[in-house]
Structure formats: structure tokens, C-alpha cells
Protein backbone atom coordinates (compact mmCIF):
# COMPACT_ATOMS: atom_id res chain seq x y z
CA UNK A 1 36.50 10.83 27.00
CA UNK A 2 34.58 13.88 26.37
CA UNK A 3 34.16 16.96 28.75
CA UNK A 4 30.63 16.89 30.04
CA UNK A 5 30.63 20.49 31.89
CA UNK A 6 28.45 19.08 35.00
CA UNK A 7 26.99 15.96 36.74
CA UNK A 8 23.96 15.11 38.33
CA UNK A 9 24.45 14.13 41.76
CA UNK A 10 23.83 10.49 41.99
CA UNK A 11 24.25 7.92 44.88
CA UNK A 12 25.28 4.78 43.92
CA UNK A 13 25.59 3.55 47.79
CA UNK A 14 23.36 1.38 46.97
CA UNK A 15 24.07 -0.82 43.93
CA UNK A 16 25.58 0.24 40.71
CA UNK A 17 24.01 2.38 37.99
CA UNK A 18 22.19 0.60 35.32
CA UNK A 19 22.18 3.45 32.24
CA UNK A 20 18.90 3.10 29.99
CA UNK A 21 18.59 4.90 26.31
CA UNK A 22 16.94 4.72 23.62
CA UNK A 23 16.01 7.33 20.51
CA UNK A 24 12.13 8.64 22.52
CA UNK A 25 9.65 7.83 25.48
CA UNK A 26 9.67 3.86 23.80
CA UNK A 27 12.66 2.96 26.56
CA UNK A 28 10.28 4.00 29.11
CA UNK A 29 9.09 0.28 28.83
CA UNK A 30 12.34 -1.05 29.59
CA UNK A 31 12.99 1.16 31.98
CA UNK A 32 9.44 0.18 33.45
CA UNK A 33 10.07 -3.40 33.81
CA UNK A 34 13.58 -2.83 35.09
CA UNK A 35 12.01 -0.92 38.10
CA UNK A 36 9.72 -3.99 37.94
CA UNK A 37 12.46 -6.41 38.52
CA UNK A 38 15.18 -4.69 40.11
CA UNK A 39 13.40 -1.86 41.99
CA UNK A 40 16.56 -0.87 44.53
CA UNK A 41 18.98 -0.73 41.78
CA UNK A 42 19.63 3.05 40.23
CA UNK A 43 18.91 3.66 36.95
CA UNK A 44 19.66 6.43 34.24
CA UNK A 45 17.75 7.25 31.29
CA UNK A 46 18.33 9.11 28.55
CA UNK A 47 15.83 10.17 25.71
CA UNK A 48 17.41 11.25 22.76
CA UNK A 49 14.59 12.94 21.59
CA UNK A 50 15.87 15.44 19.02
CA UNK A 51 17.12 12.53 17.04
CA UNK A 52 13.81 10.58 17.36
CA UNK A 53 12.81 8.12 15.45
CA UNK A 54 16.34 6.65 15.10
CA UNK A 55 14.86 3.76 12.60
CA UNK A 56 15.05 5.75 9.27
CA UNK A 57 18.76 7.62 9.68
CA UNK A 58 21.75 5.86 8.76
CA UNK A 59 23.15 3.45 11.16
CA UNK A 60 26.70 5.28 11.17
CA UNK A 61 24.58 8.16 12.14
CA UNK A 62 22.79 6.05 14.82
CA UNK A 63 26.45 4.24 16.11
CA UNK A 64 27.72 8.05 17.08
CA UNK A 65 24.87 8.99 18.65
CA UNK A 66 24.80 5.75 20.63
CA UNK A 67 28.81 6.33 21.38
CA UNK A 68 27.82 9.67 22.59
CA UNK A 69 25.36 7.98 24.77
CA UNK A 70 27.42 5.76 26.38
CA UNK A 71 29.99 7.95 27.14
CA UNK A 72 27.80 10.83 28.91
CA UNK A 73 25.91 7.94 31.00
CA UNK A 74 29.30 6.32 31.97
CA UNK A 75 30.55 10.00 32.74
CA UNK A 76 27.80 10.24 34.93
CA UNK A 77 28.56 6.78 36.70
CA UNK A 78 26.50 3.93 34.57
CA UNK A 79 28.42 0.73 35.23
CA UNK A 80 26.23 -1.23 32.86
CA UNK A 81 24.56 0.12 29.91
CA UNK A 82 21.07 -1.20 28.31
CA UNK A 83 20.56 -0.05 24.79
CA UNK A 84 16.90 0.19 25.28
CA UNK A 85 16.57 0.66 21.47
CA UNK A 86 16.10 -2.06 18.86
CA UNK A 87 17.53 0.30 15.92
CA UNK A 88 20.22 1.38 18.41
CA UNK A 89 20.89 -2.44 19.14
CA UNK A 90 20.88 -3.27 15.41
CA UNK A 91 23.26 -0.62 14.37
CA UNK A 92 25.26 -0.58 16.92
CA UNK A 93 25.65 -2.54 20.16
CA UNK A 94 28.41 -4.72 18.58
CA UNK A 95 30.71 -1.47 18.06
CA UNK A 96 29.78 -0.18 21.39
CA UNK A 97 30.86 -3.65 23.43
CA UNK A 98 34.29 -2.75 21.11
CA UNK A 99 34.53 0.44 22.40
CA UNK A 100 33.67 -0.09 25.90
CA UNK A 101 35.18 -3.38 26.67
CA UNK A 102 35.06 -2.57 30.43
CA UNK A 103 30.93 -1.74 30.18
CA UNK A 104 28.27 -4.94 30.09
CA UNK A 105 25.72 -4.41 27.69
CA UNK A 106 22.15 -5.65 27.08
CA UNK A 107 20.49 -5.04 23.93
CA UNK A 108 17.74 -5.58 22.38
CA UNK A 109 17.11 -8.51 20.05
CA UNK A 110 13.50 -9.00 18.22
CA UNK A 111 11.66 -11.86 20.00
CA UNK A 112 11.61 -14.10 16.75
CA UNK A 113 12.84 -17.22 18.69
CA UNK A 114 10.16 -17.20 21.30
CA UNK A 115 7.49 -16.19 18.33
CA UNK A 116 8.65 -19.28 15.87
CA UNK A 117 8.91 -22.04 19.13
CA UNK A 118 4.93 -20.67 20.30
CA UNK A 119 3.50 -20.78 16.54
CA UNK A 120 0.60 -23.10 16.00
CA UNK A 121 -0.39 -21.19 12.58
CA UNK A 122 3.58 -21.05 10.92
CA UNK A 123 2.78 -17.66 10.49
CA UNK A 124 4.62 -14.72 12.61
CA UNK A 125 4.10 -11.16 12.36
CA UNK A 126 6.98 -8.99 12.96
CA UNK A 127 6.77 -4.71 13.46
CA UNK A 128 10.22 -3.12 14.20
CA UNK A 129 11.55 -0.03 11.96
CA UNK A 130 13.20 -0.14 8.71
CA UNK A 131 16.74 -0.39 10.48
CA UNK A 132 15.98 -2.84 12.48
CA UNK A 133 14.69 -5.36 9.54
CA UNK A 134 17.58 -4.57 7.18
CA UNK A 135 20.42 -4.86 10.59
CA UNK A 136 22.76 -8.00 10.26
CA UNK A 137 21.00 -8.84 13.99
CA UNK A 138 17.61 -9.63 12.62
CA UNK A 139 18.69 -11.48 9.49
CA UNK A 140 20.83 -13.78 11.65
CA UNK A 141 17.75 -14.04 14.32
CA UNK A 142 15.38 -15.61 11.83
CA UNK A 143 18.36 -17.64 10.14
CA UNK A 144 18.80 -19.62 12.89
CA UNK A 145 15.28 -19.49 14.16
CA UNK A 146 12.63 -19.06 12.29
CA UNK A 147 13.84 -20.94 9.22
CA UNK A 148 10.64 -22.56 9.21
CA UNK A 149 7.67 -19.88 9.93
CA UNK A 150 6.55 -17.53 7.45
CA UNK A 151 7.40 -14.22 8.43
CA UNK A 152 5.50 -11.05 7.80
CA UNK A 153 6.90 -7.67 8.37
CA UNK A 154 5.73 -3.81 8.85
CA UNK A 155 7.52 -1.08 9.59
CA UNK A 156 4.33 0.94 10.88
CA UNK A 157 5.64 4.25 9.45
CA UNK A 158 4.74 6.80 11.50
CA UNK A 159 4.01 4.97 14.27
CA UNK A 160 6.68 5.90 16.96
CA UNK A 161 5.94 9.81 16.27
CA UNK A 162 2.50 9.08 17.21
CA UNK A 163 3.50 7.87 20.41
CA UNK A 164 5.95 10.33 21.26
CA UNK A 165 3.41 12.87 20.59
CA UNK A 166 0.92 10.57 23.45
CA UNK A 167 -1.20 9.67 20.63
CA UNK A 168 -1.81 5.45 21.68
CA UNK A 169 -5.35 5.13 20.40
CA UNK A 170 -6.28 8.32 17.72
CA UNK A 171 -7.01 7.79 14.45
CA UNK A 172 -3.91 7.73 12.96
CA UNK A 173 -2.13 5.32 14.94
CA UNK A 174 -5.21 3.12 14.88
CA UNK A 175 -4.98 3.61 10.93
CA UNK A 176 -1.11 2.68 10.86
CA UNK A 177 -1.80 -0.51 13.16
CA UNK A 178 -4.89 -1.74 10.88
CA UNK A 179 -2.96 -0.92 7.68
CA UNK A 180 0.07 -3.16 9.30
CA UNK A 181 -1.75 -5.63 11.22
CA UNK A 182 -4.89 -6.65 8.46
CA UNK A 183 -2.74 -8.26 5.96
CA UNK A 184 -1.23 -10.49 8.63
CA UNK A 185 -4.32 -11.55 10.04
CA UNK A 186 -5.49 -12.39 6.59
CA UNK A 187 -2.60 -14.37 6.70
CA UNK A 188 -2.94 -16.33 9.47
CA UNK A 189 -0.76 -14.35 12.18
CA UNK A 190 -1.54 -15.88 15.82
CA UNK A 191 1.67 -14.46 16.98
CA UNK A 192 3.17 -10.56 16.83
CA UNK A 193 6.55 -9.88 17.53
CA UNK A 194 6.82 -6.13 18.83
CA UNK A 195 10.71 -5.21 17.08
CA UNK A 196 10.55 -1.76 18.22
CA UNK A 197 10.42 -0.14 22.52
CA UNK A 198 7.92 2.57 21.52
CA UNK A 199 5.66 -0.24 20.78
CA UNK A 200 4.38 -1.82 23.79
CA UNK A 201 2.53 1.38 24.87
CA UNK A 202 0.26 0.79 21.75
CA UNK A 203 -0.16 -3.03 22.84
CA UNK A 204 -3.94 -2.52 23.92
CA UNK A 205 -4.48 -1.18 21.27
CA UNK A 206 -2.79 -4.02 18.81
CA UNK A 207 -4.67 -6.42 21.38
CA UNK A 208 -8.09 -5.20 20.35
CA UNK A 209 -7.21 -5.37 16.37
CA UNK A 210 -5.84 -8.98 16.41
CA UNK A 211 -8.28 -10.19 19.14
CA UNK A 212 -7.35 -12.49 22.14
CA UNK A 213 -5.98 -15.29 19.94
CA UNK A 214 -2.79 -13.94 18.48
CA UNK A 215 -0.44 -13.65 20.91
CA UNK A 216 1.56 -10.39 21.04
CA UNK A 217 5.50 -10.36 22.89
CA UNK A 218 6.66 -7.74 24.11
CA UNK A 219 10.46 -8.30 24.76
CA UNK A 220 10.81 -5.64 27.74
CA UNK A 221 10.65 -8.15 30.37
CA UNK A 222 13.05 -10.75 29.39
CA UNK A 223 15.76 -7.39 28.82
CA UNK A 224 15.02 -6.45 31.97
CA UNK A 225 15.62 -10.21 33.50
CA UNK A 226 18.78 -10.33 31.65
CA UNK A 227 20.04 -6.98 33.30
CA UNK A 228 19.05 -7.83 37.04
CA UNK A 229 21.47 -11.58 36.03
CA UNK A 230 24.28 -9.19 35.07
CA UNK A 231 24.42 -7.27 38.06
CA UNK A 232 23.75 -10.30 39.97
CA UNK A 233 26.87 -11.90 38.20
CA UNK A 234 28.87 -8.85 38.62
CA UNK A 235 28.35 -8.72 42.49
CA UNK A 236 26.69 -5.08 42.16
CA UNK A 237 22.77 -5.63 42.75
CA UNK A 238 21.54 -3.31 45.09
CA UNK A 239 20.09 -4.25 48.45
CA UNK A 240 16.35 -4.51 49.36
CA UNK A 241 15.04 -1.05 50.33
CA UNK A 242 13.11 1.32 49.26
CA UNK A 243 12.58 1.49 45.62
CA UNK A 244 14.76 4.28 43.62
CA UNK A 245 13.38 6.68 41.39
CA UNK A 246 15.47 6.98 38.10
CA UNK A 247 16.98 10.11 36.87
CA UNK A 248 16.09 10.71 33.28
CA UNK A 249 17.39 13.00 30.44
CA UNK A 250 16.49 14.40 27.15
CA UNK A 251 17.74 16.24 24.08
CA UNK A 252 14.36 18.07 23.51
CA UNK A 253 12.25 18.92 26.28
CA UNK A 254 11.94 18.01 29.93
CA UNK A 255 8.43 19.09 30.55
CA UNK A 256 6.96 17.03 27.56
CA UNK A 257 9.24 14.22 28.43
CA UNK A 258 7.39 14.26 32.51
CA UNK A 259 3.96 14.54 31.10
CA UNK A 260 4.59 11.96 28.83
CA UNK A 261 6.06 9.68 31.52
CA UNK A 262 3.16 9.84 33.53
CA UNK A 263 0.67 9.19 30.90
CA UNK A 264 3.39 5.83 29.48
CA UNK A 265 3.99 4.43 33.22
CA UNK A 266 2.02 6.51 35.43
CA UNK A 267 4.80 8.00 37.37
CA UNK A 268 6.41 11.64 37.65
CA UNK A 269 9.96 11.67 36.98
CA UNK A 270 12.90 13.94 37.39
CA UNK A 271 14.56 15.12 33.81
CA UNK A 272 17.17 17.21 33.06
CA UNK A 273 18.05 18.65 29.66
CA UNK A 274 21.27 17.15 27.24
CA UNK A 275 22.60 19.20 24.52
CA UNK A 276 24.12 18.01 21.47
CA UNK A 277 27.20 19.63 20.37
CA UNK A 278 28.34 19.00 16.89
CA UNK A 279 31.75 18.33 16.95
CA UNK A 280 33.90 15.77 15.64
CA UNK A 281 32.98 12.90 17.05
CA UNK A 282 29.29 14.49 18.64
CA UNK A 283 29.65 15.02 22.41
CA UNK A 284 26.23 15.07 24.53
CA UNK A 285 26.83 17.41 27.78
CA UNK A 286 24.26 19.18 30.19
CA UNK A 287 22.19 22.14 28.89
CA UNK A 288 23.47 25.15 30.61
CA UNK A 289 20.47 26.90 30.02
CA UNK A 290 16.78 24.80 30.56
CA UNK A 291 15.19 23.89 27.50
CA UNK A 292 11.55 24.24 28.19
């Protein structure tokens, strides 16, 4: 495993680590409901921000960053990973469980199944990245699932830069949601999948464009349900106490990341800054010098 100059100290006396990435701020909404759900346990989360959006690179390109990942949060102690990332999920969480045999995983699956049992109309909206639609993941998902709803996808281009930049209800991201959304409801939509984490930090704003009749899932509870039943399984859920506050990390900068936080999830968080180093494969490894 790769050299990663320095650790954070982190007690695990309590339960066992629970690492949390994803490309951006969108994993703060797994992360969120994983406090939710398992508040005691200690968490990890990294932001790989100067990557961000992960859904248009190539998904070799998106498997060694996620490698990376997972090897700087299990240097650091992670004894269960969550790819809190549906591109990250699509191109690679099969290749990572090969990797890191040793290391559960949850990932993160588009909530087509729930969508196609709950449709009166037939009709489904899906938005997730361009990644994410063309992954071997999704194309199974509505194989077996939704062989008999209509589907109708968006990619909502620019979307996840306006939320990393805080942007949940300016013009442009209410542009990129009507220009998505419209065609569906003209189509008979009373259900919206949400295929991508950055998403459900624009949900009140989807809410007010499809009105209280479509139903729109967000899929960061039911990860966050299936992580707190694999440290349950595994023996390693921490006891009641005092709730923990996670330790977060990013490849761009820590002060954006903290005001972003608290406008996401309303709460200040502690971040530290990663640096990528280009080498063959890429290692991720503490900033020696604070990126501001």
C-alpha cells in the first residue's frame, strides 16, 4: 500500500470507522443520514473535489481515483468503506470489493426498484450523470426491474457544479431542473429517481417544480440503513454515547468545503487537505502545506 506521509489522529475506541467518499459536497447526504442512523459510530469523509464532477471522465479514470480512495481511508483506519458516489459505484465498486477483499462495501445503486414497485402512472423519471446511465449497474437495475415502466432520463448537465458552488435555488440550477424535469412531467412522471448524491440538496427545489404528487427518492437513507446492518453483522457498531463528529477531507479547499457543510447539513466540520500525487498508480497523501 502506498506511503501516506501522516495520519489524523482518530479514536476508534468506540466502534469501527465507517470511510465515506464521493467526487464533491453530494456525499455530505450520505454522510448526513449515516450520522442520522448510526450517530456513535466514526466516520471519515473524503471530498475529492479537484476531480469533481466524476460523471463525465472515463470510468478507468474514476476506478483509480476510487482505488486511491480506499487505500488512504483504510490507511487512516476505515474498516468499512461507503462509496458515497453513484458514478464511483457504477465504475467501480465491483473492482474495488476485488481489490479489497478484506473491506465491506456499500454502494450506491439508483432507486429504480423502489420507483417501478410505487408507480401508479408507468412512467419514472430518472437524473443521475452520464456515467452512471451508460454503467453495466444501471442497465442491469432496470433489466430486472423496471422492465415494465417507461423510463425517462436526464443527466442535468451542469447541475452538480452548481451545487458545489452552494448554488440550490439560482437561476441556473432552477433552469437545468425545469429543462430536465418539464418533459417528464409532460409525460406523466409521478415518481423521480435522484441517480446522483449531489442531488438531494436540490430536492426542495425539484419538490416545488413537480408539485406534491410526484414522488421524489432520495436513496441516502436506505445506504445509510444498509451500513449501520454491516457493522451490526460484523460485531463493530459503536456503543450509545455521545454522537461523533466526522473527520472530513478534500483535494481542493478546506475552508470552502466547511462553509459549504454548514450551508448542505447545517453543521461545522473539521477538514483537512489531500493531495494528489501523480504517480503510477495515483497515491492521495496529506497536504504538507494547507491549501486555503
Amino acid at each position: 500500500m502506498a506511503d501516506h506521509s501522516a495520519s489524523i489522529p482518530f479514536s476508534s475506541s468506540r466502534g469501527s470507522i465507517i470511510g465515506v467518499f464521493d467526487s464533491g459536497v453530494g456525499g455530505l447526504s450520505i454522510l448526513h443520514s449515516l450520522q442520522n442512523i448510526i450517530p456513535n459510530q466514526p466516520m471519515l469523509f473524503i471530498a475529492d473535489q479537484a476531480h469533481v464532477p466524476y460523471g463525465p471522465r472515463p470510468l478507468q479514470e474514476v476506478r483509480e481515483f476510487s482505488v486511491a480512495i480506499t487505500d488512504f481511508l483504510i490507511s487512516q483506519g476505515a474498516e468499512i468503506i461507503v462509496v458515497a458516489c453513484n458514478t464511483a459505484s457504477a465504475a467501480a465498486l465491483n473492482f474495488l470489493r476485488e481489490q479489497f477483499p478484506h473491506i465491506p462495501f456499500v454502494g450506491m445503486e439508483p432507486a429504480v426498484k423502489p420507483a417501478a414497485e410505487q408507480t401508479l402512472s408507468g412512467v419514472v423519471g430518472v437524473l443521475a450523470t452520464p456515467a452512471t446511465f451508460q454503467g453495466p449497474l444501471y442497465t442491469s437495475v432496470v433489466e430486472r426491474f423496471a422492465s415494465q415502466v417507461r423510463i425517462m432520463q436526464n443527466t442535468c448537465s451542469g447541475l452538480v457544479e452548481q451545487i458545489e458552488s452552494g448554488d440550490l435555488q439560482g437561476q441556473k440550477t432552477r433552469k437545468i431542473l425545469l429543462d430536465a424535469l418539464n418533459p417528464m412531467l409532460d409525460a406523466g412522471i409521478d415518481t423521480v429517481v435522484l441517480g446522483c448524491t449531489h442531488y438531494p440538496f436540490v430536492i426542495p427545489l425539484i419538490q416545488e417544480i413537480v408539485g406534491d404528487q410526484v414522488r421524489v427518492i432520495n436513496p441516502a437513507e436506505a445506504v445509510a440503513r444498509q451500513a449501520k446492518r454491516l457493522v451490526e453483522k460484523y460485531g463493530i457498531l459503536a456503543a450509545q454515547g455521545k454522537s461523533t463528529i466526522p473527520h472530513c477531507y478534500t483535494t481542493s479547499s478546506p475552508d470552502t468545503l466547511q462553509s459549504l457543510a454548514i450551508k448542505l447539513i447545517g453543521k461545522e466540520i473539521p477538514v483537512t487537505a489531500l493531495c494528489w500525487n501523480s504517480h503510477s498508480p495515483v497515491v492521495l497523501s496529506i497536504c504538507k502545506n494547507r491549501l486555503s
